[in-house]
C-alpha atoms as a PDB file:
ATOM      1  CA  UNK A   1     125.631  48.371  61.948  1.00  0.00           C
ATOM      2  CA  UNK A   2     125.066  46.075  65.332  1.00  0.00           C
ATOM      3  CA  UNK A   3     127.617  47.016  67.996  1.00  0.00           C
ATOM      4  CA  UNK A   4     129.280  44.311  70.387  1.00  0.00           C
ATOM      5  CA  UNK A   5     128.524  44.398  74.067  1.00  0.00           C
ATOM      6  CA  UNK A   6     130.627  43.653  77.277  1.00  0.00           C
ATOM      7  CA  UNK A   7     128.286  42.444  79.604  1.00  0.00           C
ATOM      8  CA  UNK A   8     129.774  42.253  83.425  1.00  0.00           C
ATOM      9  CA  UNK A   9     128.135  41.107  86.923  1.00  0.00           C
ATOM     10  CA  UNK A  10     128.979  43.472  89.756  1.00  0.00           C
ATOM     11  CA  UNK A  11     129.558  41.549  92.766  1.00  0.00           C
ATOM     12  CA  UNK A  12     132.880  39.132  93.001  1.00  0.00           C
ATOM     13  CA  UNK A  13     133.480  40.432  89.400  1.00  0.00           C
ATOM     14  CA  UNK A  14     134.309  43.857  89.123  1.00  0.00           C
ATOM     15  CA  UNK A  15     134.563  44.213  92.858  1.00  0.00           C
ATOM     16  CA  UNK A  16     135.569  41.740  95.949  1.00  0.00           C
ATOM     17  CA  UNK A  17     133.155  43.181  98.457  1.00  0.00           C
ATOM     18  CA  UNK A  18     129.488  41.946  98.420  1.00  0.00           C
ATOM     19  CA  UNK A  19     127.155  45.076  97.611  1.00  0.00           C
ATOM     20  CA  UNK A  20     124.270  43.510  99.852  1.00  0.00           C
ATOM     21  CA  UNK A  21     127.091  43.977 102.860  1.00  0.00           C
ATOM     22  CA  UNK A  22     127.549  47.683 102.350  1.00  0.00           C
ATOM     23  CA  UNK A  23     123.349  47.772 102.225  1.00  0.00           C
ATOM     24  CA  UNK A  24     123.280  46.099 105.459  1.00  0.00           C
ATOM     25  CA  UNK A  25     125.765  48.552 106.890  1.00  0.00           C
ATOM     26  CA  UNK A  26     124.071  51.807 105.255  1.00  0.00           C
ATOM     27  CA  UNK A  27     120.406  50.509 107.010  1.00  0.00           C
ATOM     28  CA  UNK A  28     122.119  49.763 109.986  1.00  0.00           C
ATOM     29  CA  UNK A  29     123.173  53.582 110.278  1.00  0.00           C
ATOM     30  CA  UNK A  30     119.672  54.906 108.950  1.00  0.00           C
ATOM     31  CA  UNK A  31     117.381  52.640 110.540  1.00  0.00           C
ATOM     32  CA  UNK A  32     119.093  50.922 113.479  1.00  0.00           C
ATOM     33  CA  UNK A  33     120.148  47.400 114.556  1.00  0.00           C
ATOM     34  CA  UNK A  34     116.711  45.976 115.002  1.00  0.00           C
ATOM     35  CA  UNK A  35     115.517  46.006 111.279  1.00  0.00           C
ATOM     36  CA  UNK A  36     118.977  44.460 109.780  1.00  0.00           C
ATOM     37  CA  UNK A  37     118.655  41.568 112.665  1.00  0.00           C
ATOM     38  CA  UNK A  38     114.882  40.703 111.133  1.00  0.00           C
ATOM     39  CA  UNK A  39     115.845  40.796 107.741  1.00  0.00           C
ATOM     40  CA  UNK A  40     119.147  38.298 109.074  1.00  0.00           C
ATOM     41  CA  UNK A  41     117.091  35.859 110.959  1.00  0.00           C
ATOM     42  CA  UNK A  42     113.821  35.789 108.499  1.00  0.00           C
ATOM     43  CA  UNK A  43     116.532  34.448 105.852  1.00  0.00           C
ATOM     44  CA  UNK A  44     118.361  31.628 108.399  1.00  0.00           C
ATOM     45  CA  UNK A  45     116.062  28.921 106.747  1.00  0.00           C
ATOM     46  CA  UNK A  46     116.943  29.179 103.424  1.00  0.00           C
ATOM     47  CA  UNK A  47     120.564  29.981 104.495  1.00  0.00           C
ATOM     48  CA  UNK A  48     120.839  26.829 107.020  1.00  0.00           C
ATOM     49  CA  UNK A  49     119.008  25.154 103.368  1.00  0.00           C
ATOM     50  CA  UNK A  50     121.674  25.946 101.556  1.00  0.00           C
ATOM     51  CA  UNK A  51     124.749  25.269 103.681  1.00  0.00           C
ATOM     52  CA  UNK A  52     123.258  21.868 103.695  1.00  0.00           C
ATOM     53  CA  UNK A  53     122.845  22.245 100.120  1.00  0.00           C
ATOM     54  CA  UNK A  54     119.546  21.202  99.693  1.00  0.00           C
ATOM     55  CA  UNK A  55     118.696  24.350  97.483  1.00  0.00           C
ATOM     56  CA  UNK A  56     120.964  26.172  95.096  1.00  0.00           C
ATOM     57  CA  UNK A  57     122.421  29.058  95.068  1.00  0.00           C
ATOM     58  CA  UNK A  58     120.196  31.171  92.765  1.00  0.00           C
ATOM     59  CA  UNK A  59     117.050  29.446  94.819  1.00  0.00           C
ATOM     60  CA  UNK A  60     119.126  31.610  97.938  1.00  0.00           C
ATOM     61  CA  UNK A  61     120.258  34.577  96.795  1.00  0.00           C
ATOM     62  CA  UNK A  62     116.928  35.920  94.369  1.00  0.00           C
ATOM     63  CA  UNK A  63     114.918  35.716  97.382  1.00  0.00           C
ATOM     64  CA  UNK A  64     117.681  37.557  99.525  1.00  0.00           C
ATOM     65  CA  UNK A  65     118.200  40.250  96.916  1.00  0.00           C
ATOM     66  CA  UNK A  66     114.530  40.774  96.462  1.00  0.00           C
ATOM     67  CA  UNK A  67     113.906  41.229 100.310  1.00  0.00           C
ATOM     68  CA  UNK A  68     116.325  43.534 100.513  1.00  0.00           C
ATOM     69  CA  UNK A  69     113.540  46.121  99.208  1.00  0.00           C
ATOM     70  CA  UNK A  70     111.652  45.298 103.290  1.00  0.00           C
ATOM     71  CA  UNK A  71     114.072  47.766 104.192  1.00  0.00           C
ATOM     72  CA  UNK A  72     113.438  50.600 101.801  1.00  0.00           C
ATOM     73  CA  UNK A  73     109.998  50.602 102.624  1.00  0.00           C
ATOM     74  CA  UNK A  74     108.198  54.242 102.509  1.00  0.00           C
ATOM     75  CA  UNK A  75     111.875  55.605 101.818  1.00  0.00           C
ATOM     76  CA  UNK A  76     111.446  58.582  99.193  1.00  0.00           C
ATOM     77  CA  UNK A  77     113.937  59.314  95.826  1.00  0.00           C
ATOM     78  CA  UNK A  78     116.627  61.094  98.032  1.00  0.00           C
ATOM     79  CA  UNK A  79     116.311  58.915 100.594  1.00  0.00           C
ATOM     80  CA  UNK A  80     117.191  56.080  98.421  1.00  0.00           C
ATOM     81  CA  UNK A  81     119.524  57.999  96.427  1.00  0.00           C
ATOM     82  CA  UNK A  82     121.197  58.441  99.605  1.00  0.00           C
ATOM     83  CA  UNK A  83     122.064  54.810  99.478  1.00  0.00           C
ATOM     84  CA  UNK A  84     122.963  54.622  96.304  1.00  0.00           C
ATOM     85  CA  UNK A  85     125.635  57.153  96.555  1.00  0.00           C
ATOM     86  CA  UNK A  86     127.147  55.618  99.538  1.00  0.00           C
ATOM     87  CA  UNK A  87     127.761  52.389  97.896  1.00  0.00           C
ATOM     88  CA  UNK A  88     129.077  53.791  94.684  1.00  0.00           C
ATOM     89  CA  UNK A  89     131.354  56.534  96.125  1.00  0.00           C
ATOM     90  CA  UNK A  90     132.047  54.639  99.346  1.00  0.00           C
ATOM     91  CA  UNK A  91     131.535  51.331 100.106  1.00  0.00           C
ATOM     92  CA  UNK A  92     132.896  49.653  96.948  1.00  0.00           C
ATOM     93  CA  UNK A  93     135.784  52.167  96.375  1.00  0.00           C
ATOM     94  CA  UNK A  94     138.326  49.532  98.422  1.00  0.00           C
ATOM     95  CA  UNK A  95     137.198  46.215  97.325  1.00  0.00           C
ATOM     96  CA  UNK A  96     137.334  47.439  93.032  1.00  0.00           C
ATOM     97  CA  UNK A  97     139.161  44.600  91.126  1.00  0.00           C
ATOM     98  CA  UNK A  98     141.062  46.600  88.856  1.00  0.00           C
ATOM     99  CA  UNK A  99     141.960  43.899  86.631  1.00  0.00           C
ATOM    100  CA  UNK A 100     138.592  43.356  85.196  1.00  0.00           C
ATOM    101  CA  UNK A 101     137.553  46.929  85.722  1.00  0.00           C
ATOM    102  CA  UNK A 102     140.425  47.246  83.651  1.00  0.00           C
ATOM    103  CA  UNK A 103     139.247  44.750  81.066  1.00  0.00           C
ATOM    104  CA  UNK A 104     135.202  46.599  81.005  1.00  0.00           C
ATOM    105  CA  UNK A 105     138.260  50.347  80.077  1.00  0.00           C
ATOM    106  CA  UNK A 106     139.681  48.050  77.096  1.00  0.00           C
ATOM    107  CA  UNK A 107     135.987  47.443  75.686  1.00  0.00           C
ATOM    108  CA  UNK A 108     134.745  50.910  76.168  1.00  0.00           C
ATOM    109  CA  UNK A 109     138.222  52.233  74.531  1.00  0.00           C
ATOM    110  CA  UNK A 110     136.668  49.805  71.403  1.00  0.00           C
ATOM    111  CA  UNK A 111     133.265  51.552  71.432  1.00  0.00           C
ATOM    112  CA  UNK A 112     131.710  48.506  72.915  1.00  0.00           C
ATOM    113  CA  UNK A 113     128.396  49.028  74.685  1.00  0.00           C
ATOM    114  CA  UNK A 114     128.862  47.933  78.387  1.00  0.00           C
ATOM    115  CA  UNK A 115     126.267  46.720  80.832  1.00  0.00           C
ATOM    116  CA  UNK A 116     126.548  46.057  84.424  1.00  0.00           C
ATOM    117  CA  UNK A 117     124.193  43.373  85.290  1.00  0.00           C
ATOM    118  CA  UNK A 118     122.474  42.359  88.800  1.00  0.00           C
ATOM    119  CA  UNK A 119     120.086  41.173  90.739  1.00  0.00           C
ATOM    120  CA  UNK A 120     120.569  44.756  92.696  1.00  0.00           C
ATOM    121  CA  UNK A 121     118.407  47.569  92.692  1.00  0.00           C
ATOM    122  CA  UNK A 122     118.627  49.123  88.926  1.00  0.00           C
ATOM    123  CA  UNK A 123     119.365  52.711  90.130  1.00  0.00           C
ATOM    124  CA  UNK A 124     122.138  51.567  92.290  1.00  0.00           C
ATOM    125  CA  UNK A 125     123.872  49.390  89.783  1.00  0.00           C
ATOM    126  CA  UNK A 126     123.760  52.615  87.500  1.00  0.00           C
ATOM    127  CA  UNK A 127     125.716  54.787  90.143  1.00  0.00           C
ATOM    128  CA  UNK A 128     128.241  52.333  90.122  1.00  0.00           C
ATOM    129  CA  UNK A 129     128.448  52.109  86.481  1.00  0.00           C
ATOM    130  CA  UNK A 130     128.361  55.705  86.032  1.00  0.00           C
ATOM    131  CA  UNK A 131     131.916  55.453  88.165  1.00  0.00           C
ATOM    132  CA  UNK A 132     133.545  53.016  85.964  1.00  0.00           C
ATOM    133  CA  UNK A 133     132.525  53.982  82.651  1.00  0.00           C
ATOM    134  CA  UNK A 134     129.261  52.179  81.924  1.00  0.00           C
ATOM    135  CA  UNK A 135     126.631  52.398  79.635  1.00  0.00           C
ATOM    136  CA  UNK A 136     123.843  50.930  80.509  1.00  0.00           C
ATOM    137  CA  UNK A 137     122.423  49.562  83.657  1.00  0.00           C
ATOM    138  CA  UNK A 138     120.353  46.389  84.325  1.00  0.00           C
ATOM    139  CA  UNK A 139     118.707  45.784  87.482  1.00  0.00           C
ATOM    140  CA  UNK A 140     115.933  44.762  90.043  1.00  0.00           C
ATOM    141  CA  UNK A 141     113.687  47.906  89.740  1.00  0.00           C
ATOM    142  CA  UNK A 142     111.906  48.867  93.037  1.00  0.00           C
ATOM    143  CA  UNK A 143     108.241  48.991  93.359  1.00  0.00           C
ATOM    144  CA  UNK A 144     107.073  52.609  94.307  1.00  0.00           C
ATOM    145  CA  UNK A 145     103.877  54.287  94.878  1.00  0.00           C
ATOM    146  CA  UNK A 146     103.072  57.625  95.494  1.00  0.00           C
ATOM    147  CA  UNK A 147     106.991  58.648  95.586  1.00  0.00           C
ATOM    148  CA  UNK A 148     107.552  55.807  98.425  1.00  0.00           C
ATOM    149  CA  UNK A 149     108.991  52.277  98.112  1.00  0.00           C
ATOM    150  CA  UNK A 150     106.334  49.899  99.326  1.00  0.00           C
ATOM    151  CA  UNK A 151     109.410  47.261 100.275  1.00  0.00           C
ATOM    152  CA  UNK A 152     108.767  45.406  96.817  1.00  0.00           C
ATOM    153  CA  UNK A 153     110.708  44.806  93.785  1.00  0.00           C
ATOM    154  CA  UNK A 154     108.714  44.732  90.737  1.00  0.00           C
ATOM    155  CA  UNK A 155     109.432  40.774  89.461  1.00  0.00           C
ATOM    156  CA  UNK A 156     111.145  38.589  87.947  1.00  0.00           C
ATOM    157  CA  UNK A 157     114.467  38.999  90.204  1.00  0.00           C
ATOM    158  CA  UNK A 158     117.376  39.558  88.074  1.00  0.00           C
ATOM    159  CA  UNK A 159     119.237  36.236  88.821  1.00  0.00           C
ATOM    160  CA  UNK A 160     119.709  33.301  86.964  1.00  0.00           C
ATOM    161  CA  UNK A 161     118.581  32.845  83.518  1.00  0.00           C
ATOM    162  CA  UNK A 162     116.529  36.102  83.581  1.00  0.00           C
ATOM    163  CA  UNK A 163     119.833  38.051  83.629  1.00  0.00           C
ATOM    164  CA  UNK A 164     120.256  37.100  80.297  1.00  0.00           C
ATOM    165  CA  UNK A 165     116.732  38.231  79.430  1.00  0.00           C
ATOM    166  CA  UNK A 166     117.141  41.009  81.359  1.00  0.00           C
ATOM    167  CA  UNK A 167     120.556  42.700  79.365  1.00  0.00           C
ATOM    168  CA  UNK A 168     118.690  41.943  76.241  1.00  0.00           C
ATOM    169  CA  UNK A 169     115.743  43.436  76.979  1.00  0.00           C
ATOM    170  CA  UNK A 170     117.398  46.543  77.882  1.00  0.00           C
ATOM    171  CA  UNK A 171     119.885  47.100  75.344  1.00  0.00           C
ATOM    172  CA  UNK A 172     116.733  46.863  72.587  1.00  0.00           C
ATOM    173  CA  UNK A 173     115.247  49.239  74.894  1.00  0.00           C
ATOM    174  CA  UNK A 174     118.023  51.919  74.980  1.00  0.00           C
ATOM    175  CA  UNK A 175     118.194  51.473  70.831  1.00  0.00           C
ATOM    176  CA  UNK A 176     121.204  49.060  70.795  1.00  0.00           C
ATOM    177  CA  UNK A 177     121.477  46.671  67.983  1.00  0.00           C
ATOM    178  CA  UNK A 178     123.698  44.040  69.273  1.00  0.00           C
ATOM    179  CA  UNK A 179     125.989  41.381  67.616  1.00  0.00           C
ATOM    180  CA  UNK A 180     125.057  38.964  70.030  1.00  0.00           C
ATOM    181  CA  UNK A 181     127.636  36.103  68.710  1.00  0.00           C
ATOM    182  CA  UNK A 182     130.473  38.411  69.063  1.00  0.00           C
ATOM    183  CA  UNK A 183     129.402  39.935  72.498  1.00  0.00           C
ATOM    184  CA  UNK A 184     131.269  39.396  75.633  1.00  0.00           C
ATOM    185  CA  UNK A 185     130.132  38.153  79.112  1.00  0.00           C
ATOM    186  CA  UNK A 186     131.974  38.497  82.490  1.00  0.00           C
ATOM    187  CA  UNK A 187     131.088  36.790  85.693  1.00  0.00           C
ATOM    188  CA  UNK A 188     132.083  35.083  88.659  1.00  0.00           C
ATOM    189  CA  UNK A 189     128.765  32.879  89.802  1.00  0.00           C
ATOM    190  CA  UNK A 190     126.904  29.987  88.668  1.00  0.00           C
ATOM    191  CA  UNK A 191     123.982  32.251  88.937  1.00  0.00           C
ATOM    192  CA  UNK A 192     125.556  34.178  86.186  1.00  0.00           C
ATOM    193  CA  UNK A 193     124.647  31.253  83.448  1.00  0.00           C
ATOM    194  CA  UNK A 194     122.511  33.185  81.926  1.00  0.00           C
ATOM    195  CA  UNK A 195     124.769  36.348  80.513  1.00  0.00           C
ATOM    196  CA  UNK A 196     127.032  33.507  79.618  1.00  0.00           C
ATOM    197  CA  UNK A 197     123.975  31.758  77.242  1.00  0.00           C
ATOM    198  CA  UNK A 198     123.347  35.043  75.637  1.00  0.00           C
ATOM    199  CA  UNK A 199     126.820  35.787  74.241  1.00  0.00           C
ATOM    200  CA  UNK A 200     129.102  34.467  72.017  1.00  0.00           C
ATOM    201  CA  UNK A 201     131.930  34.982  74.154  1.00  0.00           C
ATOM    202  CA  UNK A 202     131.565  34.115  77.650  1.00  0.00           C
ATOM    203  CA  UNK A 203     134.325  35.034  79.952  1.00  0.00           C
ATOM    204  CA  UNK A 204     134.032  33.867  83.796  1.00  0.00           C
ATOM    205  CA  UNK A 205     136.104  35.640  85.860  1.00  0.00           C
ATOM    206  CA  UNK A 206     137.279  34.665  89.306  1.00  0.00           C
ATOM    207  CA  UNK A 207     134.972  31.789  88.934  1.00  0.00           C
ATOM    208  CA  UNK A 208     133.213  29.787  91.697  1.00  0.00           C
ATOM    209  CA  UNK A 209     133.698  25.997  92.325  1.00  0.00           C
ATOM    210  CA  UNK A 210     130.213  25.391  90.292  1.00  0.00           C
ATOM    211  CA  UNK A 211     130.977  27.809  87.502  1.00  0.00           C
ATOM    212  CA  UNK A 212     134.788  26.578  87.004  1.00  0.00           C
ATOM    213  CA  UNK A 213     133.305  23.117  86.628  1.00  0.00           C
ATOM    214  CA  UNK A 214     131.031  24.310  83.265  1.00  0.00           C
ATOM    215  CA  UNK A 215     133.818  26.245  82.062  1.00  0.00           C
ATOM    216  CA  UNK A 216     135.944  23.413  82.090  1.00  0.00           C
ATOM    217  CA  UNK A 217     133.614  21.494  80.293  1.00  0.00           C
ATOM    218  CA  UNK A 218     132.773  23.786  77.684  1.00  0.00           C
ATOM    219  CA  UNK A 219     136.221  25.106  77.287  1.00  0.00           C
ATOM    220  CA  UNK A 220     135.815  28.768  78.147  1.00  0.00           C
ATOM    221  CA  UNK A 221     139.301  30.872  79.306  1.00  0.00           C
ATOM    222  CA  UNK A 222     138.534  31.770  82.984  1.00  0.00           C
ATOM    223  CA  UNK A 223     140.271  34.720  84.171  1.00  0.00           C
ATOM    224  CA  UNK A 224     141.588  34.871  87.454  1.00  0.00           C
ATOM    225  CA  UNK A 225     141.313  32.521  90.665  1.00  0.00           C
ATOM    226  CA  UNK A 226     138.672  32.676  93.502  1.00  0.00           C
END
């Protein structure tokens, strides 16, 4: 029998904070100002590009959230466990939205399957899940060699389209069956589109301007204001 899934975005969806943030921080601490302030100004290009929006927003943030691997370079497992901890036990702790953190307790309490989904780095979306009651986790994996992070994440990014691709490639891989056309998708970004393709029921949730335009077009109940 194929089980439903509840597919939910971390970032502006089940929390207010912005995960990257709490990275920045965390670095900051470990490796000192000077790395954080490179990573800042290498990215004012594509940031000043899309202010000016002359690129979109998935054209701005994959890149970001891929880079963000420069500064787990040569860190080890516990080093970058380490991280992960602090921002699931830490750093999102005050910014959890409990109203859809609420709705992900109503699917589990159904024997849904739930996924967190993001362009983050796999292992640390699954210590927040593990918090919250999640299943399964789907992420940007890290590349590593010989127990280190060479500063890489091993492609496509998890944004976009491919998070769609993404969820369902993992679910088949961790032996679910889904009922696609009666699965659930919550998210707050138009960079999100492509949970909201794979499901039956999409869901946005504290939508941005872009994304509350589509649902409004296609009809979908948006939960929640920006």
């Amino acid at each position: 029998m194929k089980t439903i899934a509840a597919l939910f975005d971390v970032d502006g969806t089940l929390f207010t904070g912005h995960v990257w943030r709490g990275m920045l921080d965390y670095f900051r601490r470990k490796r000192g100002p000077w790395p954080v302030r490179a990573f800042w100004y290498a990215h004012l290009p594509s940031y000043a590009l899309r202010k000016l929006k002359l690129i979109s927003q998935e054209q701005f943030r994959g890149p970001w959230g891929a880079h963000l691997a420069w500064l787990v370079r040569g860190w080890n497992a516990d080093q970058l466990q380490g991280l992960y901890d602090y921002i699931a036990h830490e750093y999102v702790v005050p910014h959890r939205r409990e109203d859809t953190i609420g709705l992900l307790q109503n699917h589990v309490a159904q024997g849904h399957v739930i996924a967190l989904v993001s362009t983050g780095f796999t292992d640390m979306v699954a210590a927040i899940g593990q918090t919250i009651g999640a299943h399964v986790a789907v992420g940007s994996d890290l590349e590593m060699r010989d127990g280190r992070c060479t500063g890489r994440v091993v492609g496509p990014i998890v944004i976009g389209a491919q998070k769609g691709v993404a969820a369902k490639a993992k679910l088949a891989q961790s032996s679910y069956e889904v009922d696609w056309a009666n699965s659930f998708a919550y998210a707050d970004s138009i960079t999100d589109m492509g949970l909201f393709d794979s499901v039956g029921n999409p869901r946005p949730v504290y939508a941005d301007a872009e994304l509350a335009k589509v649902a409004a077009a296609k009809g979908w109940p948006v939960w929640g204001k920006a």
